[in-house]
Structures are given as structure tokens and as C-alpha cells.
C-alpha atoms as a PDB file:
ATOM      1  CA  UNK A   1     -18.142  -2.256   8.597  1.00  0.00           C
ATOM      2  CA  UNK A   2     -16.550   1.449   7.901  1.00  0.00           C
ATOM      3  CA  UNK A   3     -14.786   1.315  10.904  1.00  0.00           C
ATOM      4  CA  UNK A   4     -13.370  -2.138  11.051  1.00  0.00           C
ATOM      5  CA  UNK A   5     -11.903  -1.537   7.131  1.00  0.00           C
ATOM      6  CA  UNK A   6     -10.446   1.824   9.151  1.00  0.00           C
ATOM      7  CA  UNK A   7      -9.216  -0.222  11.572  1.00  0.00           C
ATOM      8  CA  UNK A   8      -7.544  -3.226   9.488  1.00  0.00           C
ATOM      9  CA  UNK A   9      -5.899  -0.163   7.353  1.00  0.00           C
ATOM     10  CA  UNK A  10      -4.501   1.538  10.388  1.00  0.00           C
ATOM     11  CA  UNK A  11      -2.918  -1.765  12.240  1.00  0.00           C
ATOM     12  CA  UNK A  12      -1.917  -2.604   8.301  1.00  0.00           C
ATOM     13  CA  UNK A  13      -0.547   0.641   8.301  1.00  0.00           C
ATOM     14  CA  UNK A  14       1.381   0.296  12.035  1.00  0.00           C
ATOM     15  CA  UNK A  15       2.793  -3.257  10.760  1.00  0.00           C
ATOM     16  CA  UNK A  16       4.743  -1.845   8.017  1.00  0.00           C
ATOM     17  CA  UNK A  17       6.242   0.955   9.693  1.00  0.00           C
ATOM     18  CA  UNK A  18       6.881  -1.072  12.538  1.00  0.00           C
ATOM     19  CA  UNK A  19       8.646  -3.300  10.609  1.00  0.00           C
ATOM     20  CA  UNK A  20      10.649  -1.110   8.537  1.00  0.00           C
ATOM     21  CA  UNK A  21      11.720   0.417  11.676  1.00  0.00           C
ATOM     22  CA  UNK A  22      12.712  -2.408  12.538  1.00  0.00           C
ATOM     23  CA  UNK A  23      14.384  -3.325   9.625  1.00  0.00           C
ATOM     24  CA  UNK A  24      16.751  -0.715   9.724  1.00  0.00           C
ATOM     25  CA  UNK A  25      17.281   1.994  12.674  1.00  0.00           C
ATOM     26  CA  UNK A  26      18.508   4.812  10.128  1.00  0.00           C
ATOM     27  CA  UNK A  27      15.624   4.289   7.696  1.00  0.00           C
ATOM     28  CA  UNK A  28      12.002   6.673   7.707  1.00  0.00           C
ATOM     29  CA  UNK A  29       8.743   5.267   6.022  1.00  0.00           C
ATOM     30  CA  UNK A  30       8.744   8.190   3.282  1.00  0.00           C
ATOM     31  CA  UNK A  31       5.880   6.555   0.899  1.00  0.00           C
ATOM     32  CA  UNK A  32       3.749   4.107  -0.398  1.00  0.00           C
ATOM     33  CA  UNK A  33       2.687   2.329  -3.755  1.00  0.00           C
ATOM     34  CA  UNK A  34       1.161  -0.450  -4.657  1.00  0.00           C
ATOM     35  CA  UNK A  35      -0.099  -3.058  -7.846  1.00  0.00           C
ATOM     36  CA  UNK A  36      -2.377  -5.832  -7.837  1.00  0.00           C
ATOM     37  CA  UNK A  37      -0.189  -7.890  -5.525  1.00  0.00           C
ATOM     38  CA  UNK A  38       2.463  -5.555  -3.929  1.00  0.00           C
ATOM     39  CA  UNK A  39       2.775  -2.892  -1.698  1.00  0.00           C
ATOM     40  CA  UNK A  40       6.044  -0.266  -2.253  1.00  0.00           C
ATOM     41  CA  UNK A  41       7.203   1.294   0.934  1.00  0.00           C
ATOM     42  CA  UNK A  42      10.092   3.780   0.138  1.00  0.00           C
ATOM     43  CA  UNK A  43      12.277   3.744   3.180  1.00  0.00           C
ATOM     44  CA  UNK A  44      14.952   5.830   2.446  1.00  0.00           C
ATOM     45  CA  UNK A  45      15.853   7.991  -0.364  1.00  0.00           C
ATOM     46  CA  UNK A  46      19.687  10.152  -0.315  1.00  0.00           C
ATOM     47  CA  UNK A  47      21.021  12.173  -3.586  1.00  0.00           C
ATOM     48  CA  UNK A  48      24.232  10.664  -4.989  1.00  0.00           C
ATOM     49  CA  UNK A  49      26.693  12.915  -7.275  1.00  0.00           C
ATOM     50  CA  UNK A  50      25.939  13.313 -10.893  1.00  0.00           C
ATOM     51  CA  UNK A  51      22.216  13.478 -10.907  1.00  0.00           C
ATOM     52  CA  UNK A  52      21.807  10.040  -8.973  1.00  0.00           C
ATOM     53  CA  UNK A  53      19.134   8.996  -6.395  1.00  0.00           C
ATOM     54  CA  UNK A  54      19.499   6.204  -4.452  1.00  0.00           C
ATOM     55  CA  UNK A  55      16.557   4.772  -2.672  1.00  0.00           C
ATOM     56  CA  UNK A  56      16.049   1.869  -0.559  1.00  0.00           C
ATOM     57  CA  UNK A  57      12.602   0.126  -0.834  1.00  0.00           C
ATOM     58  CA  UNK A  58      11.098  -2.621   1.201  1.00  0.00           C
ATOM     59  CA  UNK A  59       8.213  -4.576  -0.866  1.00  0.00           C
ATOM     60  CA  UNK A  60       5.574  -6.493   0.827  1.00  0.00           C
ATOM     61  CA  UNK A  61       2.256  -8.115  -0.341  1.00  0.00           C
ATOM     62  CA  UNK A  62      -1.035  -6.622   0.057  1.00  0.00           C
ATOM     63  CA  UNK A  63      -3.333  -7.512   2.461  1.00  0.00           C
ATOM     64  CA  UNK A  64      -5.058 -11.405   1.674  1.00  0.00           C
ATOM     65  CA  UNK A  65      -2.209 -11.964  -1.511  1.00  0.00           C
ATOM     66  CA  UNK A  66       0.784 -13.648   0.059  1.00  0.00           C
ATOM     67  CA  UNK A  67       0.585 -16.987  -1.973  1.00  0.00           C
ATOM     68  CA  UNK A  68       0.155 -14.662  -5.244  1.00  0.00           C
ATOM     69  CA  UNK A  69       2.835 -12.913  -3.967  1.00  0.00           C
ATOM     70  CA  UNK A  70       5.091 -15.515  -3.276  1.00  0.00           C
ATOM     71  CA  UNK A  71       4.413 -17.430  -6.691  1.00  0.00           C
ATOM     72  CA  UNK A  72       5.050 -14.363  -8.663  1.00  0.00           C
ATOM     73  CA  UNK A  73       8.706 -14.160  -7.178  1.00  0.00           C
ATOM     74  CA  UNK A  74       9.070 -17.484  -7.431  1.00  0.00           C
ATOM     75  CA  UNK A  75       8.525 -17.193 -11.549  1.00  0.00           C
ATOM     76  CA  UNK A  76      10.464 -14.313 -11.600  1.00  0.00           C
ATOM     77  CA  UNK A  77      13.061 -16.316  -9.901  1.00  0.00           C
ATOM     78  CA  UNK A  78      12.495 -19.186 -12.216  1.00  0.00           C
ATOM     79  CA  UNK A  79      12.591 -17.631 -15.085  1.00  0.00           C
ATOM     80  CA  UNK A  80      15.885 -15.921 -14.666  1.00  0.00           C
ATOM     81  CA  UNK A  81      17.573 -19.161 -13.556  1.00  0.00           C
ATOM     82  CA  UNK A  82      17.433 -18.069  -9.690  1.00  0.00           C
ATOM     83  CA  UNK A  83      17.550 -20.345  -7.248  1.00  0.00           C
ATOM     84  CA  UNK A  84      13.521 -20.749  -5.783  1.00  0.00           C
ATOM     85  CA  UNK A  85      15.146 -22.512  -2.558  1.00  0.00           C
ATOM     86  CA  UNK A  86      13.369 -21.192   0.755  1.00  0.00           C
ATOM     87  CA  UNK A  87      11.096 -18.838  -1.280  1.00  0.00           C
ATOM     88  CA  UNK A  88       7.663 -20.674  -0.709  1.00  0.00           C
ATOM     89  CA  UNK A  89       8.293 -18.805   2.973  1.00  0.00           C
ATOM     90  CA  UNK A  90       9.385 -15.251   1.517  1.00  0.00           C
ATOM     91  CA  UNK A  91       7.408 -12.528   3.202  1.00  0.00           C
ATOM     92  CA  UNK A  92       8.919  -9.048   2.087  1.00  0.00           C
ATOM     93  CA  UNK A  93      12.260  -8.025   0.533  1.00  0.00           C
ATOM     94  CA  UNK A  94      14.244  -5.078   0.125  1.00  0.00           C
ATOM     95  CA  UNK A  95      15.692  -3.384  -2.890  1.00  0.00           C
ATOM     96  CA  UNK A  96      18.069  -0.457  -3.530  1.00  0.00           C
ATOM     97  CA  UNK A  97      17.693   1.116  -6.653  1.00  0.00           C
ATOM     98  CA  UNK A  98      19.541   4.344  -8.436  1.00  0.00           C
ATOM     99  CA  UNK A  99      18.013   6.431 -10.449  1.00  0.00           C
ATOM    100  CA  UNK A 100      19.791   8.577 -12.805  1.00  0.00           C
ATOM    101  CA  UNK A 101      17.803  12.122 -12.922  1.00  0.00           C
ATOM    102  CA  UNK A 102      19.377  13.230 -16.199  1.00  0.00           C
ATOM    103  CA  UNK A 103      18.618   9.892 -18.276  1.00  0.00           C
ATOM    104  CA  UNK A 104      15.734   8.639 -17.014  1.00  0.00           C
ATOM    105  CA  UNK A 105      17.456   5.268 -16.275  1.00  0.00           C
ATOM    106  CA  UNK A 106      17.240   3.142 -13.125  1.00  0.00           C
ATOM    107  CA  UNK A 107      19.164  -0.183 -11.692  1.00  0.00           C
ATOM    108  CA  UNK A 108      18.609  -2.162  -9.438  1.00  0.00           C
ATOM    109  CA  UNK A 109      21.725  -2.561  -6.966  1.00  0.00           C
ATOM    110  CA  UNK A 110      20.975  -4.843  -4.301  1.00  0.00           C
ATOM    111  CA  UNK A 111      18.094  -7.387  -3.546  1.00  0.00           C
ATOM    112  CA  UNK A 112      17.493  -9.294  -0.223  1.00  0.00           C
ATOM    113  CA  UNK A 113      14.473 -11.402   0.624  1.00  0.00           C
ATOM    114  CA  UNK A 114      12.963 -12.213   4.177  1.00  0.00           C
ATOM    115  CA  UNK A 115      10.330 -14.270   5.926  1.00  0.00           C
ATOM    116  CA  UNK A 116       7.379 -12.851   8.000  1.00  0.00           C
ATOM    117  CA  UNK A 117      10.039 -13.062  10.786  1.00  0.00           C
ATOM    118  CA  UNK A 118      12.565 -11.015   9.571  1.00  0.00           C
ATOM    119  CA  UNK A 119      15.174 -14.104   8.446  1.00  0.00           C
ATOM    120  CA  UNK A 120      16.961 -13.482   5.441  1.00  0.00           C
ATOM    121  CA  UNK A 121      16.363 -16.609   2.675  1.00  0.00           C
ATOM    122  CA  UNK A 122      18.599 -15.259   0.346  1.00  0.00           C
ATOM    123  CA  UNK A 123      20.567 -12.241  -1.333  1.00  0.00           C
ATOM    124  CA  UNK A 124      21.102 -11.425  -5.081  1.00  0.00           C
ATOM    125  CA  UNK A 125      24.369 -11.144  -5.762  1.00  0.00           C
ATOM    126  CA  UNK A 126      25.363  -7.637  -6.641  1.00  0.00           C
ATOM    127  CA  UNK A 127      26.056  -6.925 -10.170  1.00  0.00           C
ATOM    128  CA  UNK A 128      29.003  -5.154 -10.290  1.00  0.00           C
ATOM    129  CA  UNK A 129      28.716  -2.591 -13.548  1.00  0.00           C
ATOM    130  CA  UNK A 130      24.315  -2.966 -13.267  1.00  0.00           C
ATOM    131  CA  UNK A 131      22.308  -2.585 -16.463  1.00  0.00           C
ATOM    132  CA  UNK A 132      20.217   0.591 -16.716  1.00  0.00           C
ATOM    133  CA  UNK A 133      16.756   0.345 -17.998  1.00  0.00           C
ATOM    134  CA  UNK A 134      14.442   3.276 -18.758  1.00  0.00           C
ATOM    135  CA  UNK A 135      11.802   4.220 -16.407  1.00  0.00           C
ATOM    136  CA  UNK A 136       9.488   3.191 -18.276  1.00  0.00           C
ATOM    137  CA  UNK A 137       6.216   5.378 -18.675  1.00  0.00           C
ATOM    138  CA  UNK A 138       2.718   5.324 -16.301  1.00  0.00           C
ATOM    139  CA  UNK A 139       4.140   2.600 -14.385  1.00  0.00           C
ATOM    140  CA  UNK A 140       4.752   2.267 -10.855  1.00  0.00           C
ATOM    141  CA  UNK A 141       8.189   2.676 -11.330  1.00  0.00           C
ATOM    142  CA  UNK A 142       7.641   5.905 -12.463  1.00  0.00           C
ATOM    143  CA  UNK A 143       5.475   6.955  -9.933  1.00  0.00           C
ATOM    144  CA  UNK A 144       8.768   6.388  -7.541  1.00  0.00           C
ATOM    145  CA  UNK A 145      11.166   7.776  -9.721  1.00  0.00           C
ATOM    146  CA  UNK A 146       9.327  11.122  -9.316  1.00  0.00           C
ATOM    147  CA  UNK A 147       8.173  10.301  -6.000  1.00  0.00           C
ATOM    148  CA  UNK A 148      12.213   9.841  -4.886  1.00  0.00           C
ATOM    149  CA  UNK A 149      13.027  13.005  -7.128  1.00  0.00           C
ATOM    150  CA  UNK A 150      10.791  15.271  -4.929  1.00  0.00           C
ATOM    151  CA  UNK A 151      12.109  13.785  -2.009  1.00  0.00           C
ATOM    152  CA  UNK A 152      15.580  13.698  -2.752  1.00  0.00           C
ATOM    153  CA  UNK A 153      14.840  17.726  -3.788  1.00  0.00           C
ATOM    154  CA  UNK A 154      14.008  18.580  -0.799  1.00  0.00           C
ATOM    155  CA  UNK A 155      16.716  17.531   1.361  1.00  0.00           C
END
């Protein structure tokens, strides 16, 4: 039983960096996260003048939650007046966020959701001047916040 839950994580494991590979030559599997429904696979992360991070994200479901995954962007989606068209076959999407070092503040720039087969079902439009929101506090998005601020240290 040990080594078949090994297993599953390993090919689990090979799947998502296979796909974001494949997603995107330039981009290097750089960390994981994950909540009750959603795995966080940061993909890329580059400093930006002015104390900004940038840091592309590809979000997936965990293993056996697909359908809670899919109805939980499809509330989101709902509840922002979004259209839900196509999303009953969403598989993963992608985010790039900024993160503002100095402020504690992130946006979210761009959005773009996929099937299991890599087809793009739609694209939030960009918002031009984005809102900043806090990062808030013992969340996940604080875990990549500092996460993307070691990284982005480093390089």
C-alpha cells in the first residue's frame, strides 16, 4: 500500500512538471502549495523594479477533487458576474501575480483557464490599473509571497 501511495505521488508529481513544461518552455517548477481542493505550482518567479515580484503560477486540483474544483471556480465565476461558459471542462489555469515587497500588497495581473488538454476556455481580461489587496496573514497566499521573496532573493 506504501509503495503504490509512493508511486501515485511520484507519476502525480511527473504530470505537473510535465505539464508545466509544457506549458511554457521558459518556465521551471520552483514550488508547491496546496488547500483542500488546489494544488499551487509556482512556475516562475523574476524581481521587477521598486520592490516588485512577479510570479507566474499554474493551479490545478488535487488528486480525486476535479468536480469540487471545477464548481468552486465556477461560483467564483458566478459570483463576480463572469461568464461560467466552457468551465464545467476547466482543468488547471494560470495566474500572474505581483507582489509588492515593501507593502505587503499583491494583484492579480492576468488569469487564463485550460482543459485537461491544454485548450484555453477563456482569459480574464486584464485590468489595467489592478487593485492591491494585502497578503493577508497564515494563508496560502502568504506562504507564496515569502516563498517568491526567497526565490526572487536569490537570483
Amino acid at each position: 500500500m506504501m509503495k503504490a501511495m509512493f508511486t501515485k505521488s511520484i507519476i502525480s508529481i511527473s504530470l505537473s512538471l510535465a505539464v508545466s513544461f509544457s506549458c511554457a518552455a521558459q518556465d521551471t517548477f520552483l514550488g508547491i502549495g496546496n488547500d483542500r481542493c488546489s494544488e499551487f505550482h509556482i512556475v516562475s518567479v523574476s524581481r521587477r523594479p521598486g520592490g516588485l515580484i512577479e510570479v507566474f503560477e499554474r493551479i490545478k486540483p488535487v488528486d480525486g477533487k476535479l468536480p469540487d474544483f471545477r464548481l468552486q471556480i465556477i461560483n467564483t465565476r458566478q459570483g463576480r458576474n463572469l461568464s461560467t461558459e466552457g468551465f464545467e471542462n476547466v482543468g488547471y489555469y494560470r495566474r500572474k501575480l505581483r507582489y509588492d515587497c515593501y507593502t505587503r500588497e499583491y494583484c492579480v495581473m492576468e488569469v487564463a483557464y485550460y482543459d485537461l488538454y491544454g485548450n484555453k476556455i477563456a482569459e480574464d481580461p486584464t485590468r489595467g490599473l489592478a487593485q492591491w489587496f494585502p497578503v493577508p496573514e497564515a494563508t496560502m497566499r502568504e506562504k507564496e509571497f515569502l516563498s517568491a521573496s526567497r526565490l526572487a532573493s536569490r537570483r
